[in-house]
Protein backbone atom coordinates (compact mmCIF):
# COMPACT_ATOMS: atom_id res chain seq x y z
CA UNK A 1 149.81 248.63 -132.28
CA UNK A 2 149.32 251.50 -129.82
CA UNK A 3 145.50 250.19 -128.66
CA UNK A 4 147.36 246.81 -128.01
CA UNK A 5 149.80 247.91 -125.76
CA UNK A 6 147.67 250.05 -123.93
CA UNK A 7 145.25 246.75 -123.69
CA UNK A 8 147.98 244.22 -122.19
CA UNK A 9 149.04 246.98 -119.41
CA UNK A 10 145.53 247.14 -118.36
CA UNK A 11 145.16 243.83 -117.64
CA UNK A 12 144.90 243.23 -113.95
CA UNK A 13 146.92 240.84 -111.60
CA UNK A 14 149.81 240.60 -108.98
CA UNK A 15 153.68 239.07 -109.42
CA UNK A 16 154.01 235.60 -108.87
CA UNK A 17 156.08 236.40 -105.72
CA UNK A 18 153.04 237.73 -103.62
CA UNK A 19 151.59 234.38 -103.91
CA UNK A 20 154.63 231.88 -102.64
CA UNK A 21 154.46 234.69 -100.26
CA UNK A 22 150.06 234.31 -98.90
CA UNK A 23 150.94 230.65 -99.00
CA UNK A 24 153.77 230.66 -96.56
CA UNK A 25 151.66 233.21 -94.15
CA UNK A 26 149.08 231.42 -94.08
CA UNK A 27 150.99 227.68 -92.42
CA UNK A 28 152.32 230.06 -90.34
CA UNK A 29 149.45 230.87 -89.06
CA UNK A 30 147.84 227.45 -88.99
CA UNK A 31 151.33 226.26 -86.97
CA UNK A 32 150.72 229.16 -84.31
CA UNK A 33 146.64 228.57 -83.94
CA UNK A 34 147.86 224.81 -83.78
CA UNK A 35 150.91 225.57 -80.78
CA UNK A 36 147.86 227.93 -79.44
CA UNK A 37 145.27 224.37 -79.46
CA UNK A 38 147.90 221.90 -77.30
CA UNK A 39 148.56 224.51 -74.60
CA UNK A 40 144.72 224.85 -73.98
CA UNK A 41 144.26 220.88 -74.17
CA UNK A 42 140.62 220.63 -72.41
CA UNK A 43 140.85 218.78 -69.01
CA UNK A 44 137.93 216.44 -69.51
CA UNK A 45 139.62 215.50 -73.12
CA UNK A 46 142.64 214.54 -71.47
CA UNK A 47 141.38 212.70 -68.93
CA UNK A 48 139.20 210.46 -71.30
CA UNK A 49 142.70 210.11 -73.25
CA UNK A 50 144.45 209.29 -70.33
CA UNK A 51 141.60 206.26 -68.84
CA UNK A 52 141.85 205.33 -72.51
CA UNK A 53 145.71 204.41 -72.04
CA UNK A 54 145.40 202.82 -68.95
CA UNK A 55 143.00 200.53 -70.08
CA UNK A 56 145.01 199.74 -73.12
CA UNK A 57 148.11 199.07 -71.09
CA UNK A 58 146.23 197.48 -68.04
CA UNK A 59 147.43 199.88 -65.85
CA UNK A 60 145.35 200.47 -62.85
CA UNK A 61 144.16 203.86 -61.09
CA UNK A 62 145.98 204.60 -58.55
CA UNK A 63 148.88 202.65 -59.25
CA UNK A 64 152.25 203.83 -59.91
CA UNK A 65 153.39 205.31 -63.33
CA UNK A 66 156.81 204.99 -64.44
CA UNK A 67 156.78 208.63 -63.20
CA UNK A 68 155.51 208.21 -59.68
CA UNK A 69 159.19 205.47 -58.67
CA UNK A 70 162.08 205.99 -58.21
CA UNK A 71 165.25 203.61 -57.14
CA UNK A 72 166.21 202.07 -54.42
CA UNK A 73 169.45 201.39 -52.95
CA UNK A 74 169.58 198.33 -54.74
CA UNK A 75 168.65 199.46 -58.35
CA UNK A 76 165.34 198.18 -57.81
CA UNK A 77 161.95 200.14 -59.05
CA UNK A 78 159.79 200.85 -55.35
CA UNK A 79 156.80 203.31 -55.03
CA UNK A 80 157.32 206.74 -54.15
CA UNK A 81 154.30 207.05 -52.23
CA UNK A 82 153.94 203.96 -50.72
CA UNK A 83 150.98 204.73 -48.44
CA UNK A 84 148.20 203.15 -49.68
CA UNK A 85 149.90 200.16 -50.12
CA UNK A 86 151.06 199.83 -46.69
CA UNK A 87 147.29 200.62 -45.53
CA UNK A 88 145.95 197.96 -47.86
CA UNK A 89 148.79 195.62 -46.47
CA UNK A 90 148.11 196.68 -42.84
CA UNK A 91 144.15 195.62 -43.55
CA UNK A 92 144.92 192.41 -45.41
CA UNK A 93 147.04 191.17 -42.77
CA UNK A 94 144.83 192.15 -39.99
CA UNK A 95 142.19 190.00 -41.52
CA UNK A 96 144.37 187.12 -41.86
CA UNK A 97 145.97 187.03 -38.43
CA UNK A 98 142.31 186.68 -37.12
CA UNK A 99 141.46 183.96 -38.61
CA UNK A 100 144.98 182.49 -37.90
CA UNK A 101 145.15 183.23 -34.13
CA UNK A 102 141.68 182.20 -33.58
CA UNK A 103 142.34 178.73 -35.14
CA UNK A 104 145.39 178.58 -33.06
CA UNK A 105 143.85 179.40 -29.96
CA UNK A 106 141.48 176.43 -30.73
CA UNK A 107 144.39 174.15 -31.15
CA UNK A 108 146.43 174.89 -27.91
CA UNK A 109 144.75 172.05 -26.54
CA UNK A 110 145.71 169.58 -29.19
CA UNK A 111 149.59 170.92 -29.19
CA UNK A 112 152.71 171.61 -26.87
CA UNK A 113 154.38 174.64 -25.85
CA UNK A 114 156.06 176.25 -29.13
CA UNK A 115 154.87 174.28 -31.45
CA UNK A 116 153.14 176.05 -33.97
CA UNK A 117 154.00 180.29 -33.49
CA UNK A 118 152.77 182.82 -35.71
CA UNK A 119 154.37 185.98 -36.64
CA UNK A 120 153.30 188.93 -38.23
CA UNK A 121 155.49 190.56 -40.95
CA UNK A 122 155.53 192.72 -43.75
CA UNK A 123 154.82 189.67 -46.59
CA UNK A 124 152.29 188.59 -44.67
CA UNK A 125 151.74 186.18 -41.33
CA UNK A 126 153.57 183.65 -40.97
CA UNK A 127 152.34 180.03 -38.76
CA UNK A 128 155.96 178.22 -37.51
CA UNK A 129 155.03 174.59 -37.38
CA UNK A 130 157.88 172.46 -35.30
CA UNK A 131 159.65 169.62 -36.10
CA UNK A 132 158.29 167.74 -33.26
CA UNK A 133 155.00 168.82 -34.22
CA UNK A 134 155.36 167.15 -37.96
CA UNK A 135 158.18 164.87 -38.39
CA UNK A 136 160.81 162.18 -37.01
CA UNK A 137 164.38 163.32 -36.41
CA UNK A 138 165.77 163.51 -40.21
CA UNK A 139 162.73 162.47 -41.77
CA UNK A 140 160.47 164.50 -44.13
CA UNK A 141 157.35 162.15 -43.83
CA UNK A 142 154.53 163.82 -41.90
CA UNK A 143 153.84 162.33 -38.30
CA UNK A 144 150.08 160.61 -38.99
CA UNK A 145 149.03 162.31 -35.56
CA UNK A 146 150.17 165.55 -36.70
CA UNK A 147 147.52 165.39 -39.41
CA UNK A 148 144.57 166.40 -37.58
CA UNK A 149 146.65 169.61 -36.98
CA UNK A 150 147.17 170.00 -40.47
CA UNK A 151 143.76 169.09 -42.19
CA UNK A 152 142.59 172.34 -39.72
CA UNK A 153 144.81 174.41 -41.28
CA UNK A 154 144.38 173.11 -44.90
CA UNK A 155 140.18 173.98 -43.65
CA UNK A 156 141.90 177.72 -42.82
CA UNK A 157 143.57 178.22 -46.06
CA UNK A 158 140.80 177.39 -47.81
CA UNK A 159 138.83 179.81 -46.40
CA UNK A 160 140.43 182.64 -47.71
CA UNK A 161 142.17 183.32 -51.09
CA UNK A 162 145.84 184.53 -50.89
CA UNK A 163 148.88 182.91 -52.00
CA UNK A 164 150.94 180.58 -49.79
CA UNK A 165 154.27 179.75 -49.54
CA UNK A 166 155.69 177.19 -47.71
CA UNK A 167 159.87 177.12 -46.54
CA UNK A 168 161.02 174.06 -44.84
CA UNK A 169 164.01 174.97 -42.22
CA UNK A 170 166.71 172.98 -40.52
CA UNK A 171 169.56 174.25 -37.94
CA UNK A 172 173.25 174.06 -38.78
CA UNK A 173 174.07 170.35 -37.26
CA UNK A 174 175.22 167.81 -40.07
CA UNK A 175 172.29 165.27 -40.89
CA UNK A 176 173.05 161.79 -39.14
CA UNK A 177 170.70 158.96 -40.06
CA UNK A 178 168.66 160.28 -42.87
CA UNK A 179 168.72 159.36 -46.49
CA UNK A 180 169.14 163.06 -47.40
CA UNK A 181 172.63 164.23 -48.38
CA UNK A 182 172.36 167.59 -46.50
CA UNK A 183 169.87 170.03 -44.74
CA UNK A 184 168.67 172.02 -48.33
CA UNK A 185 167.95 168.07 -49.48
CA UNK A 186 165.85 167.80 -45.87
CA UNK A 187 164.52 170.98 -45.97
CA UNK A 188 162.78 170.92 -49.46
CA UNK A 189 161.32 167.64 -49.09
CA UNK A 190 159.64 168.54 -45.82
CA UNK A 191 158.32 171.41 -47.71
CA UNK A 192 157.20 169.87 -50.79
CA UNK A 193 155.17 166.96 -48.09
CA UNK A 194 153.49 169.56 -46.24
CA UNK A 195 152.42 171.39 -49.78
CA UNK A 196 151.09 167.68 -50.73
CA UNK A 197 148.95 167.50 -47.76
CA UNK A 198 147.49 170.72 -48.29
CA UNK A 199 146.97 170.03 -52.13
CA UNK A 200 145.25 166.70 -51.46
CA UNK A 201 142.02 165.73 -52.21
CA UNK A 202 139.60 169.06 -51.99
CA UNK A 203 142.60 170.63 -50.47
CA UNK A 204 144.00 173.96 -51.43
CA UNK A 205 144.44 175.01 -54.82
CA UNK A 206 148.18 173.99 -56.41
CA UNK A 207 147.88 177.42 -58.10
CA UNK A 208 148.11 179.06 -54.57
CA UNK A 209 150.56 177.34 -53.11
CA UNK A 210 154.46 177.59 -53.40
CA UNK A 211 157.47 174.96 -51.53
CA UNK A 212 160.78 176.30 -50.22
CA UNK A 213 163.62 174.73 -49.04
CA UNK A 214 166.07 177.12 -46.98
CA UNK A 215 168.30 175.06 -45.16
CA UNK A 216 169.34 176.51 -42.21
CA UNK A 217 170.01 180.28 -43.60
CA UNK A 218 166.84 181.35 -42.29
CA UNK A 219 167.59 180.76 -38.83
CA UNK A 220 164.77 181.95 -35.68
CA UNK A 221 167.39 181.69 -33.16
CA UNK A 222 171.08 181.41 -33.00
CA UNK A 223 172.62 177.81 -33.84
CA UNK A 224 173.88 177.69 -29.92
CA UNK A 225 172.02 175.41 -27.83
CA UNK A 226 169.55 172.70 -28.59
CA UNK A 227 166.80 174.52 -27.42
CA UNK A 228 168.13 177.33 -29.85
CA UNK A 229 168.67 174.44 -32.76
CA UNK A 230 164.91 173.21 -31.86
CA UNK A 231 163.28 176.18 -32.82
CA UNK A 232 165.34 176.29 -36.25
CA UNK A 233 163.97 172.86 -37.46
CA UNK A 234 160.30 174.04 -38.34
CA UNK A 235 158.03 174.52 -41.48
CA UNK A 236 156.76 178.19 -42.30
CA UNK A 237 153.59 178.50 -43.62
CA UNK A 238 153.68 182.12 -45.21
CA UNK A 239 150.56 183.33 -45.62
CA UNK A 240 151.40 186.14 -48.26
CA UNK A 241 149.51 189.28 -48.33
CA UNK A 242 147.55 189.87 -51.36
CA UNK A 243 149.27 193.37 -51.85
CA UNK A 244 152.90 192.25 -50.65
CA UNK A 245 156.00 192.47 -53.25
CA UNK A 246 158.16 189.81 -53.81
């Protein structure tokens, strides 16, 4: 009984505590080599993740992230570093408003005083087409000799690629004579027959082009004299820039 004792307290081995006790050592050091992998994250691996998201969001270089805006007054999402925009803009429009003064230089000849002006502005350059240019007093169907004046422009628009929008404007006066119940009624339907023209035949592309009736809330001068009230009955066509917000 003595040799069997003496055998059993030979036999080697460690308490069951020592080995909860490796195991739990050893995830804590696989959670500290782990914390030690993310704060050396290699550069060109993140970069290859980060194209990777991009591409499967369809969000551009360059373009703002949701951490590059911030608010505006308004509660509205802008840019926070506009700048490249506003040079991409700046370019755009430049282009345009060659083409567009050019072709209205070539039609000075063909028109009166005032009656097609072009403006520059931050959506994009805008060609003011009069009422005596295009229509009868209260009437929204286009003057036939003011369609050599459009098919020009229609040849213009075509030439290029950006989006067009087209607002018809009236002054403040009450409509007398006219089967349209009030200037927004005028207003859109001389819009929608200038977009017609230009969508005719192998006109421009329906897909590019956009009619606006305003009324008279858009007005270019003040509602005062009929010189004033003149210049408020036009069509705008709104050549929008290709990197303008609406």
């Amino acid at each position: 009984m003595a040799r069997k004792k003496k055998s059993e307290a030979a036999t080697p081995g460690a308490p069951l505590w020592m080995a909860t006790y490796g195991d739990m050592v050893t995830l804590v050091l696989c959670f500290f080599v782990l914390l030690y992998a993310f704060s050396s994250l290699d550069a060109e691996k993140f970069t290859a993740l980060s194209e990777s998201l991009q591409s499967a969001f369809n969000v551009m270089p360059g373009g703002p992230s949701p951490n590059d805006t911030q608010g505006d007054d308004n509660g509205g999402i802008t840019p926070a570093n506009p700048g490249n925009i506003e040079r991409r803009v700046e370019s755009d429009q430049t282009e345009v408003s060659r083409q567009v003064l050019a072709l209205v230089e070539e039609l000075k000849s063909e028109t009166k005083d005032d009656e097609i002006r072009v403006v520059v502005e931050e959506r994009g350059v805008v060609i003011s087409l009069s009422e005596q240019l295009l229509f009868d007093e209260g009437s929204a169907k286009i003057r036939s000799d003011a369609t050599r004046i459009l098919y020009k422009l229609r040849k213009m628009l075509n030439s290029i690629s950006n989006m067009v929008e087209i607002e018809g404007h009236t002054d403040s006066n009450l409509l007398r004579n006219s089967i349209y119940k009030d200037n927004w009624g005028l207003s859109a339907a001389r819009a929608s027959s200038v977009v017609s023209y230009l969508d005719n035949r192998d006109g421009v592309s329906s897909s590019r082009l956009k009619a606006v009736g305003m009324g008279s809330s858009k007005p270019m001068s003040p509602n005062d004299t009929e010189e004033h009230m003149s210049h408020n009955r036009r069509v705008d066509m709104v050549i929008l820039s290709k990197h303008s917000i609406h």
